[in-house]
N, C-alpha and C. Protein backbone atom coordinates (compact mmCIF):
# COMPACT_ATOMS: atom_id res chain seq x y z
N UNK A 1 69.13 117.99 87.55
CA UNK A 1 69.31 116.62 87.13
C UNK A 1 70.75 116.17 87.36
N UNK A 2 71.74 116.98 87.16
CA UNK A 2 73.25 116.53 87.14
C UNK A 2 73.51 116.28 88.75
N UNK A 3 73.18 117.10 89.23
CA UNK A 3 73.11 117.34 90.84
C UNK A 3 72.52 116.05 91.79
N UNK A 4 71.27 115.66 91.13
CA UNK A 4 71.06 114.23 91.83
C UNK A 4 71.75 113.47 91.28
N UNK A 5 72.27 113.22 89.74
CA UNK A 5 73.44 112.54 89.89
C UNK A 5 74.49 112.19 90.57
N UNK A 6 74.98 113.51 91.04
CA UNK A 6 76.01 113.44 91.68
C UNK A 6 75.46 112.65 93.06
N UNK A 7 74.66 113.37 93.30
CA UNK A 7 74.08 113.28 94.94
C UNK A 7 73.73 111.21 94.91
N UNK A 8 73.41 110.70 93.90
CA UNK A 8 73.45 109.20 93.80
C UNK A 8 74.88 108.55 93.36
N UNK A 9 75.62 109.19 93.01
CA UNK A 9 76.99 108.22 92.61
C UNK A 9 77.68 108.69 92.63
N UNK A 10 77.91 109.80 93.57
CA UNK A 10 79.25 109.84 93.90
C UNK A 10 79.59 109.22 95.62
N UNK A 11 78.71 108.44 95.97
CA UNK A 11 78.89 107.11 97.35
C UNK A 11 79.47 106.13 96.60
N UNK A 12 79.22 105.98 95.84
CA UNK A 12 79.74 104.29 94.93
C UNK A 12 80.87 104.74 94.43
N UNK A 13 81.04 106.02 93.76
CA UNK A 13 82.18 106.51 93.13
C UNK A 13 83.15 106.39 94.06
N UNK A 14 83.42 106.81 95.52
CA UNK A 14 83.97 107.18 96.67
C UNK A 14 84.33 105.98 97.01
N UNK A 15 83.35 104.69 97.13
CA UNK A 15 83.60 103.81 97.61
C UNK A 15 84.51 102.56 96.54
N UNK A 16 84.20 102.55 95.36
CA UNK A 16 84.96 101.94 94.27
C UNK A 16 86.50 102.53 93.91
N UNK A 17 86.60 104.33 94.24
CA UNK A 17 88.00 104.35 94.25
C UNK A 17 88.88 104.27 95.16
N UNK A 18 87.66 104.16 96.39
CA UNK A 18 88.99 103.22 97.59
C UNK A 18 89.35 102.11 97.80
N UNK A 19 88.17 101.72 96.92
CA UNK A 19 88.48 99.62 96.74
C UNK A 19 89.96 99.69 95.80
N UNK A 20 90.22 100.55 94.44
CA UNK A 20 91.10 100.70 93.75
C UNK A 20 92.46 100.64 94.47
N UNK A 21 92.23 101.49 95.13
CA UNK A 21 93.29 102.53 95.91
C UNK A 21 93.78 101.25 97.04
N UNK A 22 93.30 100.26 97.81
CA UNK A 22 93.63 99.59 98.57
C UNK A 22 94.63 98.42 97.83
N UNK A 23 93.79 98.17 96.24
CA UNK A 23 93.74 97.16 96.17
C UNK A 23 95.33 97.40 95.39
N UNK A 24 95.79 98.76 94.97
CA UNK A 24 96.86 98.65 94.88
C UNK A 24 98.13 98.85 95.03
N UNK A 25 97.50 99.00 96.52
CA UNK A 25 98.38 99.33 97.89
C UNK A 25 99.01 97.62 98.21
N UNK A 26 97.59 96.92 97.67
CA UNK A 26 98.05 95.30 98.51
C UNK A 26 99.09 94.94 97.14
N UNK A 27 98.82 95.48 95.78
CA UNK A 27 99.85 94.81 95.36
C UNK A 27 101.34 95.35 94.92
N UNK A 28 101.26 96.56 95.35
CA UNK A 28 102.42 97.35 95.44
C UNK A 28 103.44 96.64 96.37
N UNK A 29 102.57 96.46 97.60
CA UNK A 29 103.43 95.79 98.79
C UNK A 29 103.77 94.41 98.43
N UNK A 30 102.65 93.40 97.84
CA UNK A 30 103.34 92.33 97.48
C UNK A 30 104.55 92.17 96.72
N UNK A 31 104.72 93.35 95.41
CA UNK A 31 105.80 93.35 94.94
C UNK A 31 106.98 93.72 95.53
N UNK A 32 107.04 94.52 96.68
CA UNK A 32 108.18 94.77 97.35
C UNK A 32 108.59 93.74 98.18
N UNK A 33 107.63 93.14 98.66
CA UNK A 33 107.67 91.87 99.88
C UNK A 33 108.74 90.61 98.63
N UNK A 34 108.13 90.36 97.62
CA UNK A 34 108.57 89.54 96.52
C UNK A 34 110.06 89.92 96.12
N UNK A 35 110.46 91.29 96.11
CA UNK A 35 111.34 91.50 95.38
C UNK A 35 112.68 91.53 96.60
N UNK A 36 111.90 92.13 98.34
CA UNK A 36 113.20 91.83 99.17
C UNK A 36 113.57 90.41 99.17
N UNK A 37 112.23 89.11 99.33
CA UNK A 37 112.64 88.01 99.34
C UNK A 37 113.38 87.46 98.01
N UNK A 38 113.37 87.96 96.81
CA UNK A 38 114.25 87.62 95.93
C UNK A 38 115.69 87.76 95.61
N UNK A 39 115.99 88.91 96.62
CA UNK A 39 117.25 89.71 96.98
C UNK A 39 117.69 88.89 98.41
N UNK A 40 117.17 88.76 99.22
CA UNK A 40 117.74 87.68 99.87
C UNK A 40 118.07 86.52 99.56
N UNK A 41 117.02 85.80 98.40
CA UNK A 41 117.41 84.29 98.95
C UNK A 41 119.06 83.92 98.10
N UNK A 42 119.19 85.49 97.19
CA UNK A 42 120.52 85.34 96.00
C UNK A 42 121.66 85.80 97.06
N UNK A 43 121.59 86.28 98.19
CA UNK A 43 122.77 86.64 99.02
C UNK A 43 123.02 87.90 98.99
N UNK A 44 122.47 88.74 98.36
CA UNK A 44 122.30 90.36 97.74
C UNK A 44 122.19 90.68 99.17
N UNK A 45 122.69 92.36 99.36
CA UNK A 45 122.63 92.73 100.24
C UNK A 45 122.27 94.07 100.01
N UNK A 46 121.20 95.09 100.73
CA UNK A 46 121.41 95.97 100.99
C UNK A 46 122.88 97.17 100.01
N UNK A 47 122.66 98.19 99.27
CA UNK A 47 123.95 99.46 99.01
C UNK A 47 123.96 99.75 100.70
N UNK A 48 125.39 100.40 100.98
CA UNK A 48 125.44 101.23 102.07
C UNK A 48 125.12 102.25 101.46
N UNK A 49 124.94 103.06 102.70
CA UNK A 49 124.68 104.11 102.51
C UNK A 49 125.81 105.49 101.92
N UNK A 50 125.49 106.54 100.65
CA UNK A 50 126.31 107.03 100.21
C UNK A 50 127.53 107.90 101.27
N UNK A 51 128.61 108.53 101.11
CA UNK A 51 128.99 109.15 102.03
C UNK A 51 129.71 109.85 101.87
N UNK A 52 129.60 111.33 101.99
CA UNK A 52 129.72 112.58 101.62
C UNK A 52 131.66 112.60 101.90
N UNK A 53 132.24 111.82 101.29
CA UNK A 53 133.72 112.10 100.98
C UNK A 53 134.18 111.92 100.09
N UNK A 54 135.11 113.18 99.45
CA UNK A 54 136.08 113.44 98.34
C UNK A 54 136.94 111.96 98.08
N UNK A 55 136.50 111.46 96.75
CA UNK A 55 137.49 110.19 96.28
C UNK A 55 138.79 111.32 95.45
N UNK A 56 140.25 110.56 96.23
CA UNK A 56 141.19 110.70 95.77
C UNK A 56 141.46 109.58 94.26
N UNK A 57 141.78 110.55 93.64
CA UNK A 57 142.28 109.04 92.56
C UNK A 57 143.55 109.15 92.65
């Protein structure tokens, strides 16, 4: 009995956690897309990149 369970829902299961999985892929990216254009439109730029030299004080 558990076995045709599986054998009936785990297609829908498979297919509902890739609907998940896309869907928060699309809004992961929207938030990054949102957050470079919010960093641009303030004049923000990009950190350089760190760089492996001894600060004298």
């Amino acid at each position: 009995m558990f076995t045709t369970a599986v054998r009936v829902f785990a297609p829908d299961l498979r297919r509902l956690t890739r609907c998940l999985l896309r869907a928060g892929v699309r809004v992961g990216a929207a938030a990054l897309v949102e957050d470079h254009h919010r960093a641009g439109a303030r004049g923000a730029t990009l950190a350089p990149a760190a760089r492996d030299e001894e600060v004298q004080p």
